[in-house]
Protein backbone atom coordinates (compact mmCIF):
# COMPACT_ATOMS: atom_id res chain seq x y z
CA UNK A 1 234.77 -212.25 46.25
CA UNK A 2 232.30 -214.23 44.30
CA UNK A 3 231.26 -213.79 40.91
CA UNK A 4 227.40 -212.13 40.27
CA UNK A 5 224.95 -214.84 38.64
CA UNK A 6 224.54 -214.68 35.24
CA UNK A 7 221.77 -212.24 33.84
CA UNK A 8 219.92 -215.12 31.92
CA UNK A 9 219.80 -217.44 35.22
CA UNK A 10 218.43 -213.68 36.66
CA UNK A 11 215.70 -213.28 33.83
CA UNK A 12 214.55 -216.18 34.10
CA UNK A 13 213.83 -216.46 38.06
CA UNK A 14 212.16 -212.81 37.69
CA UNK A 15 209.68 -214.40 34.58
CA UNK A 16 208.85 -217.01 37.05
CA UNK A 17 207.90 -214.85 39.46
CA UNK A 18 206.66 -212.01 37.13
CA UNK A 19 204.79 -214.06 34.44
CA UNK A 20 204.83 -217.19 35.74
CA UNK A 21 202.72 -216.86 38.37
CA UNK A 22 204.81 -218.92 40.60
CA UNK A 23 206.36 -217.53 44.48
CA UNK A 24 209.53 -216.35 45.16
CA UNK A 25 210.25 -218.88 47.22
CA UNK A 26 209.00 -221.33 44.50
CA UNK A 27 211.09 -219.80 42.16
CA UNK A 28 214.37 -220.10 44.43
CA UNK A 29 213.52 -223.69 44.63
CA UNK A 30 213.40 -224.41 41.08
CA UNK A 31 216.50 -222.79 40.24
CA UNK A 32 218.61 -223.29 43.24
CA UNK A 33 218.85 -220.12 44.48
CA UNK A 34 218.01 -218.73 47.61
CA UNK A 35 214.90 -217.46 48.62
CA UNK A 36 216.27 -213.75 49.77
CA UNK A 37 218.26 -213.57 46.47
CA UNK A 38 214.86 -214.41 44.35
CA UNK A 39 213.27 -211.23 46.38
CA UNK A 40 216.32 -208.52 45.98
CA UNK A 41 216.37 -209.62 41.64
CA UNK A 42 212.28 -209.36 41.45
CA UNK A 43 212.74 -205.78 43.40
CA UNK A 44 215.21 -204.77 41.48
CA UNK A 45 213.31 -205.39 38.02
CA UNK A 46 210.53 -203.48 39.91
CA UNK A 47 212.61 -200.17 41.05
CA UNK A 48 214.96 -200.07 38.15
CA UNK A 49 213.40 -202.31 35.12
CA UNK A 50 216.52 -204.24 35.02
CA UNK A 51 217.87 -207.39 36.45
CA UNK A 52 221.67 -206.59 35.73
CA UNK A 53 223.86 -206.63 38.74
CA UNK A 54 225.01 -202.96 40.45
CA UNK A 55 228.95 -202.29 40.53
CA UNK A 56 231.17 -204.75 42.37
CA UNK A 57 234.75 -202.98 43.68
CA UNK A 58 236.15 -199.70 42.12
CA UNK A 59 238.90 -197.64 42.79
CA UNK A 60 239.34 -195.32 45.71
CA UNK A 61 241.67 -192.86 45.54
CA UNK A 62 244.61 -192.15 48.45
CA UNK A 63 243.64 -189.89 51.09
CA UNK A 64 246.93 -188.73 51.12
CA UNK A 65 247.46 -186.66 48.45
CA UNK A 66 248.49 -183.11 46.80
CA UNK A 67 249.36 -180.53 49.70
CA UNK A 68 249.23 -182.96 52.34
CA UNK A 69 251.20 -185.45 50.43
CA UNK A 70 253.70 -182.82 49.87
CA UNK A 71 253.67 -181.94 53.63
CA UNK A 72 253.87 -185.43 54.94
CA UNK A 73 257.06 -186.11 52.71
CA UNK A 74 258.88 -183.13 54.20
CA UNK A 75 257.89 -183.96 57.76
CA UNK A 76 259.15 -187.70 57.12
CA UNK A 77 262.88 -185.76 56.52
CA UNK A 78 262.84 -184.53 60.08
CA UNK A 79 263.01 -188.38 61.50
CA UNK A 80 261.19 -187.39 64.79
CA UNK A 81 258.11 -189.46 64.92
CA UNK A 82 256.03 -192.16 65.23
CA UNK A 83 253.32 -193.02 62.70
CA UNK A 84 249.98 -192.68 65.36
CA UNK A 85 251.80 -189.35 66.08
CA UNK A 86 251.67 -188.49 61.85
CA UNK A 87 248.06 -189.30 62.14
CA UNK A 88 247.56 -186.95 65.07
CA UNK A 89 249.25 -184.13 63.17
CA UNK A 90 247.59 -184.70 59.97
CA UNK A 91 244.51 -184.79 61.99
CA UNK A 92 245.06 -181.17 62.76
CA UNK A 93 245.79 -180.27 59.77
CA UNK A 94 242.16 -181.00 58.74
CA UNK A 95 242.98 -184.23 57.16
CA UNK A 96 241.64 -187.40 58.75
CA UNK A 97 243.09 -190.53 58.48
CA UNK A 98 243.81 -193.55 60.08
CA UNK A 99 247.08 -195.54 61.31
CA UNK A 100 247.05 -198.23 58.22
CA UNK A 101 246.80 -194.97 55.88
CA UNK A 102 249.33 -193.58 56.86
CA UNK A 103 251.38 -197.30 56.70
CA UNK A 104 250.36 -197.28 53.32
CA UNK A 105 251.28 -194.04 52.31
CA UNK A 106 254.86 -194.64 53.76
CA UNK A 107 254.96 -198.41 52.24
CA UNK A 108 253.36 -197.07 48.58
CA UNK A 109 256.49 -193.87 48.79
CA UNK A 110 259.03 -196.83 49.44
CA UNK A 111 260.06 -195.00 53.23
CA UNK A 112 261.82 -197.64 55.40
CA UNK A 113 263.30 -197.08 58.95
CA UNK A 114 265.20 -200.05 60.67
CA UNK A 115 265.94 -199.57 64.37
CA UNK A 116 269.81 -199.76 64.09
CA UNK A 117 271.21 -202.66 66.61
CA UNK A 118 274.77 -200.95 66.94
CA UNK A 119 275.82 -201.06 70.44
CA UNK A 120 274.02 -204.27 71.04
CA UNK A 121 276.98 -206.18 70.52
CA UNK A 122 278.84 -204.53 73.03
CA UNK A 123 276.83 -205.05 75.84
CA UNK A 124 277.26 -207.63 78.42
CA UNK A 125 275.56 -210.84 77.90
């Protein structure tokens, strides 16, 4: 993800625009950026009074978590199931969720099941 442009660079477009008397479009033009982005910084000194770019990323927590954390670990014990099939019973549980989070949750908890090849061996070719 790319880097917001530096508040200066913004101040000055919007004091084109603002004080300058010149277009947005002009503006864009004589400091290489684009037109739309020349727009969204002017309307932004206009709704909020400040040019300074909004949040970029954060944190989100796990949906997984407390009780049904606590739940999904115990079910995990009983080896019977397939991870769509967690998601379906988590789903009933009032806890919605998709396939990946549920990947995650097992991947983040360091849970690994191999398939175990025994037997293969002893087959015929």
């Amino acid at each position: 993800m790319g880097r917001a442009y530096s508040i200066d660079l913004r101040e000055r477009v919007v004091a084109a625009v603002e004080t300058g008397g010149l277009s947005c479009h002009r503006a864009a033009a004589q400091f290489g950026v684009g037109v739309s982005t020349a727009i969204r910084w002017v309307d932004r000194l206009r709704k909020t009074g400040s040019v300074r770019p909004s949040k970029i990323g954060g944190y989100k927590p796990r949906a997984i978590a407390g009780e049904h954390r606590t739940w999904l670990l115990a079910r995990i014990k009983e080896k019977d199931f397939t991870l769509l099939g967690l998601v379906g019973e988590l789903a009933e549980r009032g806890l919605k969720v998709d396939y990946r989070s549920v990947w995650t949750f097992g991947h983040d908890e360091k849970l690994s099941f191999k398939k175990k090849r025994g037997g293969w061996r002893t087959r015929p070719s």
